[in-house]
Protein backbone atom coordinates (compact mmCIF):
# COMPACT_ATOMS: atom_id res chain seq x y z
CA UNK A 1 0.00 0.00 0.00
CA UNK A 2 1.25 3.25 -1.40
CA UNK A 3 4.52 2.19 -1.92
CA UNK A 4 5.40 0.85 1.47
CA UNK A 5 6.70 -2.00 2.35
CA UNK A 6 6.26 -5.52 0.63
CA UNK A 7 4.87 -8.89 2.14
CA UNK A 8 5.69 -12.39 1.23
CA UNK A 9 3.43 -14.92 -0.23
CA UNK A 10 2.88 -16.50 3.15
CA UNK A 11 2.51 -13.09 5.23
CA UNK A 12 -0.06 -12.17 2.26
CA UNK A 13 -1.95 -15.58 2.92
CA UNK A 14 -2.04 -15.16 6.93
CA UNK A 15 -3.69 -11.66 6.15
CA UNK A 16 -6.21 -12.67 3.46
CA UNK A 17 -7.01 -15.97 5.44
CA UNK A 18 -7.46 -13.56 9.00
CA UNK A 19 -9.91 -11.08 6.62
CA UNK A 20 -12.04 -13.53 6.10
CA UNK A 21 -11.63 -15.63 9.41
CA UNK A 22 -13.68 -13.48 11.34
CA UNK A 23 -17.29 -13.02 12.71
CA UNK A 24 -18.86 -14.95 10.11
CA UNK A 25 -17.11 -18.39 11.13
CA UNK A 26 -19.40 -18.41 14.76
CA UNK A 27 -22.36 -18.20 12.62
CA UNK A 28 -21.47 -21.15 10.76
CA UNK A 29 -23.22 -24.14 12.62
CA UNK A 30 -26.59 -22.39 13.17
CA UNK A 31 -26.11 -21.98 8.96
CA UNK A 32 -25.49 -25.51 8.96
CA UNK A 33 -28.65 -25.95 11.06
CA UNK A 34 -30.76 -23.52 8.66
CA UNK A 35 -29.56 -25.87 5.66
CA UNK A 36 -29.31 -29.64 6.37
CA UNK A 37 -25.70 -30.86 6.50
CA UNK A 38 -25.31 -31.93 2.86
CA UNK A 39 -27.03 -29.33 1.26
CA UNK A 40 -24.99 -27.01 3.31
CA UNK A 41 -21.54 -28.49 2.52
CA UNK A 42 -22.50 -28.24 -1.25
CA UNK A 43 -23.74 -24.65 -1.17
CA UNK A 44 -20.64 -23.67 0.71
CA UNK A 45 -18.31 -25.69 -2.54
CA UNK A 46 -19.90 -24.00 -5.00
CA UNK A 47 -20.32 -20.08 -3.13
CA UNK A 48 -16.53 -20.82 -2.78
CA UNK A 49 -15.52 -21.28 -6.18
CA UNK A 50 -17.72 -18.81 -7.21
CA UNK A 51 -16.03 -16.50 -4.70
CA UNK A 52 -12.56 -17.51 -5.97
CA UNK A 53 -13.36 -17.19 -9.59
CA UNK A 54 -14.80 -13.61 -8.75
CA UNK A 55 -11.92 -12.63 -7.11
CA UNK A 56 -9.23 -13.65 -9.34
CA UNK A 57 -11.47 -11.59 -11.88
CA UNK A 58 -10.77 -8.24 -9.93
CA UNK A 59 -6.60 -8.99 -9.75
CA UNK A 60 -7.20 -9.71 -13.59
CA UNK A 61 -8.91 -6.39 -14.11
CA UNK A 62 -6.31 -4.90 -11.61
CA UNK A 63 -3.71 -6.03 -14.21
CA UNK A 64 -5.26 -5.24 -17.15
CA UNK A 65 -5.79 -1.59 -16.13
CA UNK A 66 -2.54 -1.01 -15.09
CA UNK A 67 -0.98 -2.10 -18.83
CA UNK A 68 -3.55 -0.49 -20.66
CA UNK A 69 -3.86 2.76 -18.70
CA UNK A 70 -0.79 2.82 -16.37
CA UNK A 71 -3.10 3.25 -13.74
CA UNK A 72 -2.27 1.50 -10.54
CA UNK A 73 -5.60 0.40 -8.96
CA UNK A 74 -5.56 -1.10 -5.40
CA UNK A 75 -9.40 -1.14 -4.56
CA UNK A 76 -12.53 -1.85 -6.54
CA UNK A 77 -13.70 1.73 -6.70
CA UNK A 78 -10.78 2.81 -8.39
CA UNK A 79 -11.28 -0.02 -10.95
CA UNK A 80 -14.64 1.63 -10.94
CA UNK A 81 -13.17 4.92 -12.16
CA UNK A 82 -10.58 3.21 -14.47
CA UNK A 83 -13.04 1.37 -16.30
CA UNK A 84 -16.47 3.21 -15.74
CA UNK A 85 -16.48 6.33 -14.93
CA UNK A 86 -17.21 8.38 -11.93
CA UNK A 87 -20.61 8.00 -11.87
CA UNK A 88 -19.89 4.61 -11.60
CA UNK A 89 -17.12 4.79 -9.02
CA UNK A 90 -19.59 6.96 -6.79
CA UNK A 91 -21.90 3.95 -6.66
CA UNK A 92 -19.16 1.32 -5.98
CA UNK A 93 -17.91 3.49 -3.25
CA UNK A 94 -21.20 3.77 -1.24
CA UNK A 95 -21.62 -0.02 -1.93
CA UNK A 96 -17.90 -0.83 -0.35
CA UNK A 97 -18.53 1.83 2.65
CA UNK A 98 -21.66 0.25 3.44
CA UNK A 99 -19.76 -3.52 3.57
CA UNK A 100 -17.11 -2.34 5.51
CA UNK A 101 -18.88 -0.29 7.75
CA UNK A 102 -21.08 -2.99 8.53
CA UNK A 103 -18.08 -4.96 9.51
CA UNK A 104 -16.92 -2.39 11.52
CA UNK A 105 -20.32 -1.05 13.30
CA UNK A 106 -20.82 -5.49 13.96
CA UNK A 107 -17.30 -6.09 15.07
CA UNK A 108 -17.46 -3.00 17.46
CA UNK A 109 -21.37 -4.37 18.93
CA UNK A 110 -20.05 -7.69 19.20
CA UNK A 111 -16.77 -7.08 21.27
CA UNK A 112 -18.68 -4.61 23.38
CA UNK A 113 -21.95 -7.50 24.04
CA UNK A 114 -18.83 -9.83 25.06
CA UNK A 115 -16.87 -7.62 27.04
CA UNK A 116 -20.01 -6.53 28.95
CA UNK A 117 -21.17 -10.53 29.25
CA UNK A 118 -18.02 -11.03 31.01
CA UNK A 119 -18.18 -8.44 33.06
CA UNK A 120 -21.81 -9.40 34.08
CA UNK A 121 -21.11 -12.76 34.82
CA UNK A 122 -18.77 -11.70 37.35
CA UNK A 123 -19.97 -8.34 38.86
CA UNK A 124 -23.70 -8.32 39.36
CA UNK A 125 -25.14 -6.19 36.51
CA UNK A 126 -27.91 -4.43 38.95
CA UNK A 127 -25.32 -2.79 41.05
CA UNK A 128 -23.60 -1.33 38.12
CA UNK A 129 -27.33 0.18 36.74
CA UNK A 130 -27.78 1.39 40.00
CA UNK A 131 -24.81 3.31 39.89
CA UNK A 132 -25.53 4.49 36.61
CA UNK A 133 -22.44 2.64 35.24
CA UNK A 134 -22.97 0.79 31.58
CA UNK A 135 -20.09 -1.50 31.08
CA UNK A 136 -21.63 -1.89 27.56
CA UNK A 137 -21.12 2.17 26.74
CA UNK A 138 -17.89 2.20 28.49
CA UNK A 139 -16.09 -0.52 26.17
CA UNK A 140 -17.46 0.54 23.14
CA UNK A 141 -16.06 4.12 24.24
CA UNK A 142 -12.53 2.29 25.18
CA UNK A 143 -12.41 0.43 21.65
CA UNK A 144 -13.00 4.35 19.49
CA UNK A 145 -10.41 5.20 21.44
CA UNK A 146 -8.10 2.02 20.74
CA UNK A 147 -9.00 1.74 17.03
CA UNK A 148 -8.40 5.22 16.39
CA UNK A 149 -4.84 4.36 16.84
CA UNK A 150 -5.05 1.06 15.21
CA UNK A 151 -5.89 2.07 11.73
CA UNK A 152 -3.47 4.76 11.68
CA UNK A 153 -1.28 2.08 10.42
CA UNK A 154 -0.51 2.19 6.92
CA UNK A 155 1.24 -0.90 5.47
CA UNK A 156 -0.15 -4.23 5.93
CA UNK A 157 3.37 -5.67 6.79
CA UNK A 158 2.85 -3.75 10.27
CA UNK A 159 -0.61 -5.96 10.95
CA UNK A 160 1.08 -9.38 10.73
CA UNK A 161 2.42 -10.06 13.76
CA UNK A 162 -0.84 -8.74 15.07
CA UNK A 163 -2.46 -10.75 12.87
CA UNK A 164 -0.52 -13.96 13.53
CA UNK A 165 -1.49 -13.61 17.19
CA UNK A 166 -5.10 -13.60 16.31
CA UNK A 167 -4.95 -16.70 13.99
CA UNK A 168 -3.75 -18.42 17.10
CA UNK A 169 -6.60 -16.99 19.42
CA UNK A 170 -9.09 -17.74 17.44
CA UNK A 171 -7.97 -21.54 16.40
CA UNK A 172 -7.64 -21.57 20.19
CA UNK A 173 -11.17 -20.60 20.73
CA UNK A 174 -12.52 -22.54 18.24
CA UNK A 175 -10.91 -25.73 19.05
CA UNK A 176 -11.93 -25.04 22.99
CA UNK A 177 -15.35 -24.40 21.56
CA UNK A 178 -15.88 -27.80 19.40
CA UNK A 179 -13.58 -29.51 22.55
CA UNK A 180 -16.27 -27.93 25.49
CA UNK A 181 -18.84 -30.28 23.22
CA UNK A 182 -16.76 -33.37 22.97
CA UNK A 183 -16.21 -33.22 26.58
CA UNK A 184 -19.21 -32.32 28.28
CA UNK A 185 -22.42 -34.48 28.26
CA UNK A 186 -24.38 -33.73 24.94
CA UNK A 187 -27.09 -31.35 25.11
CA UNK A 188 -29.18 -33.48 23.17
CA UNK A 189 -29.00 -36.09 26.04
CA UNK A 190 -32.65 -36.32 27.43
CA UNK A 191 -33.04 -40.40 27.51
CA UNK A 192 -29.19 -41.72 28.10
CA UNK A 193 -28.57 -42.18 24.82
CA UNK A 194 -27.05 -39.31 22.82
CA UNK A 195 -23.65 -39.62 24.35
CA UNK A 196 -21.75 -36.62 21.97
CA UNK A 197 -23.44 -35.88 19.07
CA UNK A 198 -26.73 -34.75 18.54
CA UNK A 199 -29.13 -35.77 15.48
CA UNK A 200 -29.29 -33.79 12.88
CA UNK A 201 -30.90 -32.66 9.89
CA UNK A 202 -29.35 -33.96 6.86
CA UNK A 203 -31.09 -33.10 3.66
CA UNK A 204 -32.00 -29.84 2.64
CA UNK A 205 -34.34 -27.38 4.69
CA UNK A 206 -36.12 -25.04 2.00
CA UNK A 207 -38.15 -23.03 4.72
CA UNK A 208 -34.75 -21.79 6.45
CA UNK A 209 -31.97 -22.34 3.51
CA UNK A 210 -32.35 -18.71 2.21
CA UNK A 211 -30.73 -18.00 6.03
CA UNK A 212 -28.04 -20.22 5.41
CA UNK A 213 -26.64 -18.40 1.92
CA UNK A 214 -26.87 -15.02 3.72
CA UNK A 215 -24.51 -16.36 6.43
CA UNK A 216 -22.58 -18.22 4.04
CA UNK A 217 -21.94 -15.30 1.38
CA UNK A 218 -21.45 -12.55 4.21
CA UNK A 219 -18.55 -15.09 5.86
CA UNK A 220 -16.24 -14.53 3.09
CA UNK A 221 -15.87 -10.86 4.19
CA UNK A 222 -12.59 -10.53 3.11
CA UNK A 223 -12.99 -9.49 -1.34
CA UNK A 224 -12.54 -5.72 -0.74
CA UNK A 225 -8.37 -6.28 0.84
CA UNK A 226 -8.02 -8.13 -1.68
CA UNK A 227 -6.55 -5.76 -4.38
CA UNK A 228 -4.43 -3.81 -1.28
CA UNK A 229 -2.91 -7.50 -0.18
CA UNK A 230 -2.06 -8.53 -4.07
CA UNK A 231 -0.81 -5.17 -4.46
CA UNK A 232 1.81 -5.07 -1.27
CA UNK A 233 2.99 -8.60 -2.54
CA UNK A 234 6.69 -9.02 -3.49
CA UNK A 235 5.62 -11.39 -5.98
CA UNK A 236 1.93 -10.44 -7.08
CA UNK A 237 2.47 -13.14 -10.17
CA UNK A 238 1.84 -15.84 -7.03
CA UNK A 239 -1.33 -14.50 -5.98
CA UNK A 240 -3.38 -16.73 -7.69
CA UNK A 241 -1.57 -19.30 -6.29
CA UNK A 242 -1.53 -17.72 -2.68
CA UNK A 243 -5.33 -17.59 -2.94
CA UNK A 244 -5.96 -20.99 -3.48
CA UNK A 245 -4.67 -22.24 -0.69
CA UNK A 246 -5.99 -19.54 2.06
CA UNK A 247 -9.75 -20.09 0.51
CA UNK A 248 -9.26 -24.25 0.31
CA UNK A 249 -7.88 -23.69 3.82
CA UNK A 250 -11.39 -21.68 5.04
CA UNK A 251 -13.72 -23.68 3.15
CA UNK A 252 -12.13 -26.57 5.12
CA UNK A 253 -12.28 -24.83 8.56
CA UNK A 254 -15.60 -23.57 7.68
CA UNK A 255 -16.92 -26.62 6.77
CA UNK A 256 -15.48 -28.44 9.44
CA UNK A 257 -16.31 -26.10 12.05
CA UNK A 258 -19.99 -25.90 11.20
CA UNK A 259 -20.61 -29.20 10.48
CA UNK A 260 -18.95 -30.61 13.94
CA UNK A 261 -20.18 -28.10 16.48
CA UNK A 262 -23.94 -28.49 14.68
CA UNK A 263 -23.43 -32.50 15.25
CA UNK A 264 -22.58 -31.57 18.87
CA UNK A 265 -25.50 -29.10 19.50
CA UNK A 266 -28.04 -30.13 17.23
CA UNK A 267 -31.37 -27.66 17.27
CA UNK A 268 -29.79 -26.21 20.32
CA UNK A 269 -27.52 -24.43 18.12
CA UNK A 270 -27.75 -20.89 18.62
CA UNK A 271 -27.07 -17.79 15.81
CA UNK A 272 -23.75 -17.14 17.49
CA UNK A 273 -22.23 -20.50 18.63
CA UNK A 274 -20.53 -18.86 21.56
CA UNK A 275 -23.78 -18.55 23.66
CA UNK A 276 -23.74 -22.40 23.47
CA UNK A 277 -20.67 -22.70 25.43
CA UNK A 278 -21.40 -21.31 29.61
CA UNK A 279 -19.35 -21.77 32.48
CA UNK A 280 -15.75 -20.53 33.02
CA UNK A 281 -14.74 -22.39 29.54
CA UNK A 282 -17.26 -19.83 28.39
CA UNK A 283 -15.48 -16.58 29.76
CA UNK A 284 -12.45 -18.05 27.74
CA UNK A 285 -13.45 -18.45 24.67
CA UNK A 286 -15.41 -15.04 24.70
CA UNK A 287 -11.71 -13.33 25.73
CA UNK A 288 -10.37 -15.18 22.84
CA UNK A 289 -12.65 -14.51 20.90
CA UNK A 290 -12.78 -10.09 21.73
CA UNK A 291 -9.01 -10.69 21.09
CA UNK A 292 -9.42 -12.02 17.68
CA UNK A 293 -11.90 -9.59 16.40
CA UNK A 294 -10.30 -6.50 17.88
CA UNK A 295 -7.15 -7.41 16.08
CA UNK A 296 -9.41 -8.14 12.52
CA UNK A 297 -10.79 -4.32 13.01
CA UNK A 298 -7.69 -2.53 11.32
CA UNK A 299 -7.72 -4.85 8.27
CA UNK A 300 -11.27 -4.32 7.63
CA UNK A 301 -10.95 -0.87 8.16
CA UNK A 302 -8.32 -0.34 4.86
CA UNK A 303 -10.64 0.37 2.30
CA UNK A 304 -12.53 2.87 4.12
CA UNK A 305 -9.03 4.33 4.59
CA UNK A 306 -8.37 4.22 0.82
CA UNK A 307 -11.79 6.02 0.14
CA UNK A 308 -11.14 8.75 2.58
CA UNK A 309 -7.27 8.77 0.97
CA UNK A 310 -9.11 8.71 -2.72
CA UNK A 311 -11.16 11.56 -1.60
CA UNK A 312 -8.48 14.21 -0.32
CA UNK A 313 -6.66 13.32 -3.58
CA UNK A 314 -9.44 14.56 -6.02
CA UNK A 315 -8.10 17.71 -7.14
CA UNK A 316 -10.49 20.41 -6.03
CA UNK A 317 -10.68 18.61 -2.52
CA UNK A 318 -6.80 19.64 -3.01
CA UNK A 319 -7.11 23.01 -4.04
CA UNK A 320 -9.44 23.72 -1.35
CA UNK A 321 -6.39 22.37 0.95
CA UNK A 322 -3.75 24.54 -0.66
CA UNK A 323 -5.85 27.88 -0.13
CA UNK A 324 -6.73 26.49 3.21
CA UNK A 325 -2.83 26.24 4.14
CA UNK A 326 -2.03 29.43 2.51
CA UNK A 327 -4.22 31.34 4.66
CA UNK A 328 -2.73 29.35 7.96
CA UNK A 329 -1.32 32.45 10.05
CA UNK A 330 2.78 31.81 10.23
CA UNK A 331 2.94 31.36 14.10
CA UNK A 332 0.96 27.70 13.06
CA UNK A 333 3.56 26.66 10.47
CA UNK A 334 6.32 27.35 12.31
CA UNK A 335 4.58 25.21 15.59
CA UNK A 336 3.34 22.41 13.33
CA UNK A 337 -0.42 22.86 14.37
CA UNK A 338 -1.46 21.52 11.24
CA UNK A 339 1.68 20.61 9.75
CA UNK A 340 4.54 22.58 8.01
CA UNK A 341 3.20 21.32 3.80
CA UNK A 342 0.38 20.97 2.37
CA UNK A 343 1.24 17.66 2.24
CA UNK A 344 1.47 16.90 5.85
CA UNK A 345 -1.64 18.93 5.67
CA UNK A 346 -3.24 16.53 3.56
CA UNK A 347 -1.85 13.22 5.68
CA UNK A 348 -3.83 14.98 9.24
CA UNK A 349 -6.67 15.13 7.40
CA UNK A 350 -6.61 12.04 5.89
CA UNK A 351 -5.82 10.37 9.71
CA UNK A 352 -8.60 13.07 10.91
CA UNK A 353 -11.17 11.23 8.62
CA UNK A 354 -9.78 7.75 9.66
CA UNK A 355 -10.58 8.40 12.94
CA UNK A 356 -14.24 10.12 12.40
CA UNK A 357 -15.05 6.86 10.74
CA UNK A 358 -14.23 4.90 13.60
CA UNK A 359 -15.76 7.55 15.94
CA UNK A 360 -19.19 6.85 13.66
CA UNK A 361 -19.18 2.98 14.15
CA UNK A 362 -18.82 3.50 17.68
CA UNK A 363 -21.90 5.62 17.92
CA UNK A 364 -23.76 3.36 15.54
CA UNK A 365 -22.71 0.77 18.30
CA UNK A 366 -23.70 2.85 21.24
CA UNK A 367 -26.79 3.79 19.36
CA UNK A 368 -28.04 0.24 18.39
CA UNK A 369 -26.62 -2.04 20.18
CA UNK A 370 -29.26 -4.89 18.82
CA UNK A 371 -28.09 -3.85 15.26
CA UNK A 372 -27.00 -7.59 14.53
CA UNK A 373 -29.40 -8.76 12.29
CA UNK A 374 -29.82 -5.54 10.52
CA UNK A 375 -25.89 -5.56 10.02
CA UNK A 376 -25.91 -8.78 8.66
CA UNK A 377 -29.19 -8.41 6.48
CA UNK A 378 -26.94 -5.37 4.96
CA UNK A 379 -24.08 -6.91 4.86
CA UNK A 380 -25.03 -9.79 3.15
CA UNK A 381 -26.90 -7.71 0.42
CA UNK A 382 -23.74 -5.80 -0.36
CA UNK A 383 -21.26 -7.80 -0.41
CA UNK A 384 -22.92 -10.26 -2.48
CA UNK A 385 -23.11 -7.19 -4.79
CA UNK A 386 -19.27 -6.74 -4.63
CA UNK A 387 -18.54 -10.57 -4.96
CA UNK A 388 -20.94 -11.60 -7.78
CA UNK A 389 -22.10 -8.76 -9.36
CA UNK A 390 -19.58 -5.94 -9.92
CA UNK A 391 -16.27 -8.52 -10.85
CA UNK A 392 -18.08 -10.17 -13.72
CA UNK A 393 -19.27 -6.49 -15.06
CA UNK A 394 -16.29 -4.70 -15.18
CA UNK A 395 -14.09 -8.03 -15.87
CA UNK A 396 -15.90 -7.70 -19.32
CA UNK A 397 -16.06 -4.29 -19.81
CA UNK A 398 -12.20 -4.41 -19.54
CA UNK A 399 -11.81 -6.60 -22.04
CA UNK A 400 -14.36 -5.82 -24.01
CA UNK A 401 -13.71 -6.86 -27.74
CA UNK A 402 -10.91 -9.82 -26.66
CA UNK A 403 -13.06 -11.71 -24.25
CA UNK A 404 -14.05 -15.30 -25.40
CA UNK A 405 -17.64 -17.56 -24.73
CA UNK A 406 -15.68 -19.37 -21.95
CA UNK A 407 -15.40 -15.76 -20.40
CA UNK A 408 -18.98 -14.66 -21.10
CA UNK A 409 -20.46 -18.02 -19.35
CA UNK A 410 -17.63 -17.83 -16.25
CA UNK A 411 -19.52 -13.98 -15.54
C-alpha cells in the first residue's frame, strides 16, 4: 500500500485468510442448522468457487488496467473509475462503505456485548445500573479510542504479527469451543442415549436455507483487501496461487467447524455459537474470541481508509487544501499545528477522517446495540453485490472486444 513495504506470499496468505476468518465463522453451525448438513456443505463448494473465480477476476482487471492505462488500482472503486467512470465509481464506493462499515459497526457491537457478558457474569449487573455505570457504553467508548490508533497504520506488513497472534486466538477458541462439546455431556442427552453428538438434519431445509446463503456469502468478508494484499505482494504473479490455498484452507475450517459443532449441538444451536458454550470455559473463549476480532478491526478498516485517501486526492478537494494552508497564520507553520506542507496537511486530514469513521461505528454501536441482524441483512446484500455482481461487469467491460464464450459463461 502506497509504496510501502512488501509482504511475502505467506505473510499475504495469513492476512487474506485472517480477513475472512472473522465473525462470520461463529455463525457457521446455526447456517449448517438452517440448511441440512449436505445441502450445506454443497452450497458452501460452489459459493466458494464462485467466490474464488470472482476474485481472481478483480486482480485480472487490476492487471489489465494497469498495462492499458498505467493506472495502478488497489481497490474496486478505483477499478470503478478506471473502467467506468465516476458516476460509476460513486456507486461502488457507497456499496464498499456500506460492507465495511457494517463490519466495523458489527465487530465493534459484538466485542462490546462480550466484554459486557463477562463483566456481568462476574460483577452483578444491577449494582452497576444502579450506579448508573454501563459496562456496555464504556467498552465501546474504550475500543473508538483504541482503534483510532489502530488504523493509523498504513502498510499491511505492520498488521502481521498482530495478525498472527489472532490466527492463534481464534484456532484456540474454536478448538476449545468444538472440545467444550466433545467433553461435556451432549445437550441433546434427554433419555441416556445421545452420548456426543446430537441428530441432525441432513437433507436440505427449503423453509430456512435462504438463512443459510446469507450467512454463508457474508462469511467470506474478506474481497474488498483483496486488491491492497495482491498489491503489497513481493511477488503479485503468485497470488493466484496464494489464494488458493488460504480459501481451500477456510472452506475446510468452515466446513469443518460448522458441520462438527452443529453435530454436537443439534437444534440447540444458537445464531452465534458462543452462547452455546457457559461456564468458566465460556469466559475463555469469549476473551479469545474479543481478542481475535479486535485485532481483525484494522484490516477491515483499509478500504474505508483508501476512500477517505481517494477523496483528499481529487483535485479540487486539493485546491481547497492549498488555499486552506495558505491562509494558515505563520505562528501555526512554524509550531506544526497543522503541519509545516500541504502535504502533511493533507496526511492529518486524511488520519482526521480515519478516525471520524471509527468515531461513527462506535456511535452506531452505542446507538443500536441490537443492530445484529440488521448488520448482517446489509451486509449480506452488499457484499454479495461486490462478490458476484460488480467482478463479472467490469471483468468484461475491460476486455471488451478480446473476451471469449468461456469468459462470457464464467460472468
Amino acid at each position: 500500500m502506497d509504496g510501502g513495504a512488501k509482504i511475502s506470499t505467506l505473510q499475504g496468505g495469513i492476512v487474506l485468510f485472517k480477513s475472512c476468518f472473522g465473525c462470520g465463522i461463529l455463525g457457521m453451525p446455526f447456517a449448517f442448522r438452517c440448511s441440512g448438513v449436505t445441502a450445506g456443505i454443497l452450497s458452501l463448494l460452489v459459493i466458494s468457487l464462485a467466490t474464488n473465480l470472482a476474485t481472481k477476476m478483480l486482480v485480472w482487471i487490476k492487471r489489465d488496467v494497469h498495462e492499458s492505462q498505467g493506472i495502478r488500482a488497489t481497490s474496486i472503486p478505483e477499478l470503478a473509475q478506471a473502467l467506468l467512470g465516476k458516476r460509476a465509481q460513486s456507486w461502488v464506493n457507497l456499496i464498499v462503505m456500506s460492507c465495511q462499515l457494517g463490519c466495523c459497526i458489527a465487530y465493534n457491537i459484538f466485542i462490546g456485548v462480550s466484554l459486557t457478558a463477562i463483566v456481568e457474569s462476574l460483577i452483578p449487573h444491577g449494582d452497576m445500573q444502579q450506579r448508573g455505570f454501563d459496562p456496555y457504553v464504556f467498552f465501546i467508548l474504550c475500543q473508538v479510542l483504541l482503534f483510532s490508533l489502530m488504523v493509523q497504520m498504513k502498510e499491511l506488513a505492520s498488521m502481521t504479527p498482530i495478525l498472527i497472534f489472532a490466527q492463534f486466538a481464534m484456532v484456540l477458541a474454536v478448538a476449545t469451543i468444538m472440545g467444550n462439546g466433545l467433553v461435556n455431556p451432549s445437550v441433546c442427552d434427554r433419555d441416556g442415549n445421545e452420548r456426543v453428538f446430537c441428530k441432525v438434519h441432513v437433507g436440505l431445509r427449503p423453509e430456512t436455507y435462504a438463512i443459510y446463503v446469507g450467512i454463508a456469502v457474508f462469511a467470506m468478508e474478506g474481497i474488498p483487501t483483496v486488491l491492497a494484499i495482491e498489491d503489497a505482494l513481493a511477488e503479485p504473479e503468485r497470488f493466484e496461487e496464494m489464494f488458493d490455498r488460504a480459501q481451500g484452507l477456510l472452506f475446510l475450517v468452515f466446513t469443518g467447524f460448522g458441520t462438527v459443532c452443529y453435530w454436537l449441538y443439534g437444534n440447540n444451536t444458537r445464531s452465534v455459537v458462543t452462547l452455546n458454550v457457559q461456564g468458566h470455559v465460556g469466559l475463555v473463549v469469549k476473551m479469545l474470541l474479543v481478542m481475535v476480532i479486535f485485532c481483525s478491526f484494522p484490516l477491515q478498516y483499509v478500504p474505508i481508509s483508501q476512500l477517505a485517501h481517494m477523496s483528499l486526492s481529487n483535485a479540487r478537494v486539493q485546491r481547497w487544501i492549498a488555499r486552506f494552508f495558505a491562509a494558515l497564520p505563520a505562528w501555526m507553520v512554524e509550531a506544526n499545528v497543522l503541519g509545516k506542507s500541504e502535504v502533511e496537511l493533507t496526511a492529518r486530514l486524511w488520519g482526521f477522517l480515519k478516525m471520524l469513521g471509527v468515531a461513527a461505528c462506535g456511535a452506531v454501536a452505542i446507538a443500536v446495540p441490537h443492530f445484529g441482524h440488521m448488520l448482517s441483512l446489509m451486509g449480506c446484500c452488499t457484499f454479495s453485490c461486490v462478490t458476484f455482481v460488480l467482478p463479472p461487469l467490469m471483468f468484461l467491460k475491460s476486455r471488451q472486444g478480446r473476451h471469449q464464450f468461456q469468459h462470457d459463461i464464467a460472468c
